[in-house]
Protein backbone atom coordinates (compact mmCIF):
# COMPACT_ATOMS: atom_id res chain seq x y z
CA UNK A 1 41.57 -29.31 9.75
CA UNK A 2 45.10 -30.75 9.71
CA UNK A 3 44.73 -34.32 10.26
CA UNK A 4 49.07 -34.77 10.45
CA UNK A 5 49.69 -31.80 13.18
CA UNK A 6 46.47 -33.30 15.49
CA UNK A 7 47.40 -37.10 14.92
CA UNK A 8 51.49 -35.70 15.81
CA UNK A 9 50.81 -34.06 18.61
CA UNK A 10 48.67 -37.63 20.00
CA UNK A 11 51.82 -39.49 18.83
CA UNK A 12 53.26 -37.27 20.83
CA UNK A 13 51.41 -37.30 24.14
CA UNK A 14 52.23 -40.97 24.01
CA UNK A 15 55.68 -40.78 23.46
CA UNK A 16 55.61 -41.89 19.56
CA UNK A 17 56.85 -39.80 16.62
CA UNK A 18 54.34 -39.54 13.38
CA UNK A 19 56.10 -39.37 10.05
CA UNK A 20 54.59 -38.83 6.85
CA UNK A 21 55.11 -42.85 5.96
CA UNK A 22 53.19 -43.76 8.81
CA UNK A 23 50.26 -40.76 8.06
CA UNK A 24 49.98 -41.46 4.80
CA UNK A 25 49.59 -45.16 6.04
CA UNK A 26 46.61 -44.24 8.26
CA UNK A 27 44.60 -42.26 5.34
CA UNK A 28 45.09 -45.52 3.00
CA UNK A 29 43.52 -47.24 5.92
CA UNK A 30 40.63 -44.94 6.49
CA UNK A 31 39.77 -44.83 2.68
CA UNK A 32 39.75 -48.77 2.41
CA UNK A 33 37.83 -48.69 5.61
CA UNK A 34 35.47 -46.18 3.73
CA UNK A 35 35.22 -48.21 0.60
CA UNK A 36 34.82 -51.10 2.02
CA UNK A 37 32.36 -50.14 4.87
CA UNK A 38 29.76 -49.35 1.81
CA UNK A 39 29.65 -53.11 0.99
CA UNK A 40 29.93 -54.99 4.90
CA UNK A 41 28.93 -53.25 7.94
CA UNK A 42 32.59 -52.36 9.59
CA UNK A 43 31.77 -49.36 11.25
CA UNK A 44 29.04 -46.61 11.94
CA UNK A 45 31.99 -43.94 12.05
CA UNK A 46 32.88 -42.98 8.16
CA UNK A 47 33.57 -39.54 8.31
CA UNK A 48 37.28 -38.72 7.83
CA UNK A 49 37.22 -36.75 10.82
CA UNK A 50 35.43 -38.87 13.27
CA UNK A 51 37.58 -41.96 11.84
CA UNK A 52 40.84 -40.24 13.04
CA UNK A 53 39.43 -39.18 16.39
CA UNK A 54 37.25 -41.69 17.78
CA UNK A 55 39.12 -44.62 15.97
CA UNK A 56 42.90 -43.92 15.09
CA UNK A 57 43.80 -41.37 17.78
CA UNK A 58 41.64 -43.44 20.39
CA UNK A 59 43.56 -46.67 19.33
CA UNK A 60 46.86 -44.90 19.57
CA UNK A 61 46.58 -43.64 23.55
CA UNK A 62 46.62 -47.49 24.54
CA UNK A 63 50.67 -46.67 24.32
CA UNK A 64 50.21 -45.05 27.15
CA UNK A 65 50.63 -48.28 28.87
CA UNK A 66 54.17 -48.00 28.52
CA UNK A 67 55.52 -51.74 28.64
CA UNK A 68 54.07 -52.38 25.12
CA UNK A 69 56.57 -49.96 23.64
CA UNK A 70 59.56 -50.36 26.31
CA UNK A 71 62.54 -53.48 25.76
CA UNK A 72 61.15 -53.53 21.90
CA UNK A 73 64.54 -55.12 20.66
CA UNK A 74 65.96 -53.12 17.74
CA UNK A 75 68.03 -55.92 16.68
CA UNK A 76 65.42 -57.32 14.66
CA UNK A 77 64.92 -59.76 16.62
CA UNK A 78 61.88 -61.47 15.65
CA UNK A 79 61.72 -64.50 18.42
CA UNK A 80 62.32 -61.68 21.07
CA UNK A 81 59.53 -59.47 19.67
CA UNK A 82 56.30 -59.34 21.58
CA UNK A 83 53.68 -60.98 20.49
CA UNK A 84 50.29 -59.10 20.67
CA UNK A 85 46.71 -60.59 19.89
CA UNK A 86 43.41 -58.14 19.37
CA UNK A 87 40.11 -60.00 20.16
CA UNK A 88 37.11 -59.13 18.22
CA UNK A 89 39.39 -56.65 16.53
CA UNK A 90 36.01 -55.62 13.90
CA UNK A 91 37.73 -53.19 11.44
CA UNK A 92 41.41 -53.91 12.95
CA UNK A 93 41.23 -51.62 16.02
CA UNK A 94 43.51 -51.33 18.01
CA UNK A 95 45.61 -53.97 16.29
CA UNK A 96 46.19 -52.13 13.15
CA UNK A 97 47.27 -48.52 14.48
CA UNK A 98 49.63 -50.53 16.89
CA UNK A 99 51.04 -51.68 13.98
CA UNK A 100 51.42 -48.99 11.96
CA UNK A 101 52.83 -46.58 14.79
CA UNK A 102 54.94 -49.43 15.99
CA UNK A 103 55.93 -52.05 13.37
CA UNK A 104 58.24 -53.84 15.64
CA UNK A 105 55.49 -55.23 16.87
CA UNK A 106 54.04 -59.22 16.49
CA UNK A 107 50.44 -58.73 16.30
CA UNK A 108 47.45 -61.70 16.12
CA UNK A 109 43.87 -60.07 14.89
CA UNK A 110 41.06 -62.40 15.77
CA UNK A 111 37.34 -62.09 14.37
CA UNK A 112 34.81 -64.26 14.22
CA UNK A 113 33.27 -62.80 10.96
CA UNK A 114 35.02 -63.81 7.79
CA UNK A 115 34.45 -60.76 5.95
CA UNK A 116 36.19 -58.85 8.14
CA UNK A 117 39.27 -60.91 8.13
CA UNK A 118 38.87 -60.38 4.16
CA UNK A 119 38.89 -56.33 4.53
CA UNK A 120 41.77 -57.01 7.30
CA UNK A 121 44.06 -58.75 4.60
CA UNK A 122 43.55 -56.34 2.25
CA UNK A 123 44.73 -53.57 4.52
CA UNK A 124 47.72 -55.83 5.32
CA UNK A 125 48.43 -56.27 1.76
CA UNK A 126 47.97 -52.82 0.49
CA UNK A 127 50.23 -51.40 3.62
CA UNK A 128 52.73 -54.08 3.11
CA UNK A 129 52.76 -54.82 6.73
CA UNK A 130 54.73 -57.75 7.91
CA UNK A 131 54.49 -60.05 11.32
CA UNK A 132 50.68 -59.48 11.71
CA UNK A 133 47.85 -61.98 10.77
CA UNK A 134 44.72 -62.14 11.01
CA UNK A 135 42.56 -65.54 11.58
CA UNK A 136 38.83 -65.93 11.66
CA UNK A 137 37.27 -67.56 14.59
CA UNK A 138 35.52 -67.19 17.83
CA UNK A 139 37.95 -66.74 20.74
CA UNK A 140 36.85 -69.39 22.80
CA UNK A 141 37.37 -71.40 20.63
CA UNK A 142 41.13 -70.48 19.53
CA UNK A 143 42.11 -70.37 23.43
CA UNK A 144 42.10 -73.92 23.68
CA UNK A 145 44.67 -74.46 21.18
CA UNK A 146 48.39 -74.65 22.77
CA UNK A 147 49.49 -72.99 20.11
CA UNK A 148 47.54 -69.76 21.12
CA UNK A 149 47.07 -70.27 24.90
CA UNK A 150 49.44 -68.85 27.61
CA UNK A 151 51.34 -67.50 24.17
CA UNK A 152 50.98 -64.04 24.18
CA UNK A 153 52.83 -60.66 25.68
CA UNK A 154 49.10 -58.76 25.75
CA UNK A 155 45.48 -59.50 24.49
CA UNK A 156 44.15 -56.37 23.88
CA UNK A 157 40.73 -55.82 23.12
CA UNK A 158 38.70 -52.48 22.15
CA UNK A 159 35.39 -54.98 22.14
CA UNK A 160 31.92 -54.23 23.42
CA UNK A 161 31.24 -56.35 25.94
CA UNK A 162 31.30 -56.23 29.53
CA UNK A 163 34.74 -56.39 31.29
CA UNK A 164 33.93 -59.85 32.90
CA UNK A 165 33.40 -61.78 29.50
CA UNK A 166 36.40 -59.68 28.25
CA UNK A 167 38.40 -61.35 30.58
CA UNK A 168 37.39 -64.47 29.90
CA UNK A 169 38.09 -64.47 26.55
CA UNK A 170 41.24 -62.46 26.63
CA UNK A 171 43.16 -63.53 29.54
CA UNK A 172 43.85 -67.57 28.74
CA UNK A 173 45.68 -66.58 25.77
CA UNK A 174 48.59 -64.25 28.23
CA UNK A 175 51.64 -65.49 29.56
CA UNK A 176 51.39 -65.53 33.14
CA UNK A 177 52.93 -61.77 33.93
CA UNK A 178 51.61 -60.43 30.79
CA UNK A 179 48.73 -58.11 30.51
CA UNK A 180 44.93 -57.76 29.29
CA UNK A 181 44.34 -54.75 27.88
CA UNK A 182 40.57 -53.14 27.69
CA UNK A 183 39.75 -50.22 26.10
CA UNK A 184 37.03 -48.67 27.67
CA UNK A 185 34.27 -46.11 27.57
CA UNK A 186 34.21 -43.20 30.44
CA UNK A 187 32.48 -45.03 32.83
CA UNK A 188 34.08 -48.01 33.77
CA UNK A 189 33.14 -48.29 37.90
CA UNK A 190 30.29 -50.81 38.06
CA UNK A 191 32.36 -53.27 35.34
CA UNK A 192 35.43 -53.21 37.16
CA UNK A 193 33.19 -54.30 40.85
CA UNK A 194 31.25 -56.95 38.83
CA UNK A 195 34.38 -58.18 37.43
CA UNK A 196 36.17 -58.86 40.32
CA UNK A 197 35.38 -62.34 40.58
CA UNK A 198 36.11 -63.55 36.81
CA UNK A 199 39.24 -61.66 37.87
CA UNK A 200 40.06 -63.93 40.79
CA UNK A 201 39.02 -67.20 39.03
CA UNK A 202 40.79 -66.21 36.03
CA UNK A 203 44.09 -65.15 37.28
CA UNK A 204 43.96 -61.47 36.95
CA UNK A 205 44.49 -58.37 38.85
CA UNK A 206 43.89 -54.68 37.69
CA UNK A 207 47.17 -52.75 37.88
CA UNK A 208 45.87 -49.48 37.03
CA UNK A 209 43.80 -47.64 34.54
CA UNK A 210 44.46 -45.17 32.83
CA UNK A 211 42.22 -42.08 31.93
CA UNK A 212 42.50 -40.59 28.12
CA UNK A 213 41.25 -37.76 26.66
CA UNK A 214 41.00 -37.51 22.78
CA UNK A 215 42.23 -34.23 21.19
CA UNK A 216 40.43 -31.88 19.81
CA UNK A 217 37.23 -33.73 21.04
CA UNK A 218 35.21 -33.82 24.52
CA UNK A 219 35.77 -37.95 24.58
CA UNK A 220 37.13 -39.58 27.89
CA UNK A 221 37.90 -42.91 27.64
CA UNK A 222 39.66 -45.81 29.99
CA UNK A 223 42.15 -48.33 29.64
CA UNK A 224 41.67 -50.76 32.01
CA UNK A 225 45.41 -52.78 32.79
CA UNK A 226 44.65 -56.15 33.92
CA UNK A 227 47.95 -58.20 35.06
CA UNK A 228 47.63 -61.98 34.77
CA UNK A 229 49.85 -63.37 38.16
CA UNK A 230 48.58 -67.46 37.75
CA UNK A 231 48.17 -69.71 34.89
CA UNK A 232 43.73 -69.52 34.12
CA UNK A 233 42.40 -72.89 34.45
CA UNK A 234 41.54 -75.10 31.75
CA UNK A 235 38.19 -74.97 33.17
CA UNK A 236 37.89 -71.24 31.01
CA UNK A 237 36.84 -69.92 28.64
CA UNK A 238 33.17 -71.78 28.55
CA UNK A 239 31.11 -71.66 25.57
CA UNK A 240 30.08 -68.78 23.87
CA UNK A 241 26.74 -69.22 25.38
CA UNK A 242 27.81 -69.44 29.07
CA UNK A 243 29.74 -66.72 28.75
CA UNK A 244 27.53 -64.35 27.79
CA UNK A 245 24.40 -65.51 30.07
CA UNK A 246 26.17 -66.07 32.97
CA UNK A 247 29.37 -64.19 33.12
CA UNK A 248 31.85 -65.42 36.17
């Protein structure tokens, strides 16, 4: 199969161009993810085939959600660029094919396992990619610091949990008129009723979602565009264990 014509004509359903920099960027990611998944459990998904379809491609159609991409400022601006932060980004997705595909791009990768944020280095290192971090801690935890909170363009998240403690984790850390981002599964109706009222509390408002389909593949995903339109109070987020037991 060839992996550059079906990742270029993604790109291109999304409105991006792939060169061969940025391809050859993506297979140096997939064989550190390789390597490194054979030592810490990153993902069940090692085959090169499967990595660039249900992980790279999948990452890529969140550009479909076309305010990340539009008033990037060419200028180089770097205090005008937006600022983007992945929670429980695992292996670096989405956070790491945004990058790639669009270096202008300020991008945050948060993880509460350590070892991951080691593997996450090392693919910034080795790629030589600049304005992206990654920091290890729990997300609750890292939205009560100012210097996070209310600070961000778009939390995006590609996380398994329900949509409700999504929210909660994501949306304090989005300016108000910024957007949570959550990439879904196919079905997405019964999280999006039971999340209507962490939606309210939090500040929130689904704008639309948007339905992808993966090349080359039967997969039909969601991306779920939540608007934040008020500040969240400083009641949220709760601790880890509130969240998950009794989600708002």
């Amino acid at each position: 199969m060839d992996y550059f014509q079906l990742m270029k004509a993604s790109c291109e359903d999304v409105n991006l161009t792939l060169d061969e920099t940025k391809f050859n960027g993506f297979v140096t990611y997939m064989k550190l993810l390789q390597d490194w998944n054979e030592k810490i459990n990153l993902t069940s998904i090692i085959e090169d085939e499967q990595i660039i379809k249900k992980h790279f491609i999948d990452c890529i159609k969140i550009f479909k959600l076309k305010e990340i991409t539009n008033s990037l400022v060419p200028s180089g601006d770097k205090a005008k660029r937006k600022r983007i932060i992945d929670i429980g980004t695992g292996a670096g997705f989405p956070g790491i094919p945004m990058k790639i595909m669009v270096p202008e791009l300020n991008i945050v990768l948060l993880d509460s396992l350590n070892k991951r944020i080691n593997f996450l280095n090392e693919v910034i290192n080795t790629l030589n990619l600049q304005d992206i971090s990654a920091i290890h801690g729990r997300a609750e935890d890292f939205a009560r610091d100012n210097f996070y909170r209310n600070n961000f363009d778009f939390a995006v998240s590609r996380a398994v949990a329900n949509l409700a403690v999504l929210s909660e984790l994501s949306l304090p850390y989005v300016k108000v008129g910024g957007y949570f981002i959550a990439m879904k599964g196919p079905s997405v109706e019964e999280e999006i009723i039971n999340s209507k009222n962490a939606l309210d509390r939090l500040g929130g408002k689904i704008e639309e979602i948007i339905k992808v389909d993966i090349e080359d593949t039967d997969l039909k995903h969601n991306i779920v565009v939540i608007k934040k339109f008020k500040a969240t109070s400083n009641l949220y987020p709760r601790k880890a264990g509130l969240i998950n037991k009794n989600p708002l």
